[in-house]
Protein backbone atom coordinates (compact mmCIF):
# COMPACT_ATOMS: atom_id res chain seq x y z
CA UNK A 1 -111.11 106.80 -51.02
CA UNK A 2 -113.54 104.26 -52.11
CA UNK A 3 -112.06 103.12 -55.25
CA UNK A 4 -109.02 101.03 -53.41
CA UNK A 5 -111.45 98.94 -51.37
CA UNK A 6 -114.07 98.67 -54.49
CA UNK A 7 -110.68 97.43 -56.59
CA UNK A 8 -109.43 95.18 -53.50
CA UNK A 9 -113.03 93.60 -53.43
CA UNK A 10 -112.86 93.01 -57.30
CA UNK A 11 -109.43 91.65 -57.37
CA UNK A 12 -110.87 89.18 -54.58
CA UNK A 13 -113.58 88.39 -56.99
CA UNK A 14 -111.61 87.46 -60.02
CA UNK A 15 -109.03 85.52 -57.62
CA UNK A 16 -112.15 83.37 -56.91
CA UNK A 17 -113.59 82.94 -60.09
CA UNK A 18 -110.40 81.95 -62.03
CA UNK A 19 -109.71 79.13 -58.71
CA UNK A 20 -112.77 77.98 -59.40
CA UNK A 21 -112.47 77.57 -62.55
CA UNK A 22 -109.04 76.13 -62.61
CA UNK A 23 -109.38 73.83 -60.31
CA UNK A 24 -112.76 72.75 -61.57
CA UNK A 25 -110.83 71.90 -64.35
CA UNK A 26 -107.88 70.54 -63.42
CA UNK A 27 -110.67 68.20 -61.03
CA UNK A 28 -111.63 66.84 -64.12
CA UNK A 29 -108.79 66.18 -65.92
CA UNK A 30 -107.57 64.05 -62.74
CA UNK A 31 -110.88 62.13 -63.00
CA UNK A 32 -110.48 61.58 -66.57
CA UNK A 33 -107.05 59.95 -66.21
CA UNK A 34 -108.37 57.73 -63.72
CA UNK A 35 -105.15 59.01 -61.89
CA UNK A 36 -104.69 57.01 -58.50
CA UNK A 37 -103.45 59.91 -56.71
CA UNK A 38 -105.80 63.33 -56.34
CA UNK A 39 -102.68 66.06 -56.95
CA UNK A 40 -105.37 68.44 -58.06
CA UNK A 41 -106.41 68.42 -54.59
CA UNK A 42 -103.37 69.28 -53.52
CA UNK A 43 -103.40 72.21 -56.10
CA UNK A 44 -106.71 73.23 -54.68
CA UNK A 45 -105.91 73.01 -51.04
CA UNK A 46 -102.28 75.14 -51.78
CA UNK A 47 -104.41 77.50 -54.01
CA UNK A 48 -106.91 78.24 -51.33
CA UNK A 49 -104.57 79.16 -48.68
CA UNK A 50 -103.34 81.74 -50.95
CA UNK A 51 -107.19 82.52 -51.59
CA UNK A 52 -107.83 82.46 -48.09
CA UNK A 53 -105.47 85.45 -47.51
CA UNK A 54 -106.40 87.14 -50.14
CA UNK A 55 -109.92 87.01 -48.79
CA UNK A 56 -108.35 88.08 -44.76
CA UNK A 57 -106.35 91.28 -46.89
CA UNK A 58 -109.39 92.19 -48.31
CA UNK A 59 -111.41 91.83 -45.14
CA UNK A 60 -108.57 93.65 -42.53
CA UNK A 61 -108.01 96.37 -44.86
CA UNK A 62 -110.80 96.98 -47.23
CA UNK A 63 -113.63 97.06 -44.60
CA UNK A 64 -111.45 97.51 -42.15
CA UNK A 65 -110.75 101.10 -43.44
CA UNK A 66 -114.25 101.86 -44.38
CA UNK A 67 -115.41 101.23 -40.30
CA UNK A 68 -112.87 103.75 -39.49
CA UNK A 69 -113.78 106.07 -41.54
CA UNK A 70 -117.40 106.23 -40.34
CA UNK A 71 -116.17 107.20 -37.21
């Protein structure tokens, strides 16, 4: 059953990328706008919660279930 952890770890991968990414991005639009409030750090502080348990799925039940297993 190692293909649902290997495709939980690679969904965690591409979740990361594409917040980087975005949020790169939407960094520098702020910046360019010379906006006087950061809201894209407010995207990137709501978007990494949602990363964050992402990242705690992927670490309770992907390697999680392959300790078990060993057992």
């Amino acid at each position: 059953m190692a293909a649902p952890n290997k495709l939980l770890q690679t969904s965690l991968v591409i979740h990361a990328v594409v917040y980087a990414a975005v949020v790169g991005g939407l960094f520098y639009i702020n910046q360019a706008t010379s906006s006087q409030f950061n809201w894209a750090g407010v995207v990137a502080w709501a978007w990494g919660i949602g990363l964050a348990a992402h990242g705690a799925v992927w670490f309770m039940v992907g390697r999680g279930s392959s300790r078990s297993r060993g057992r």
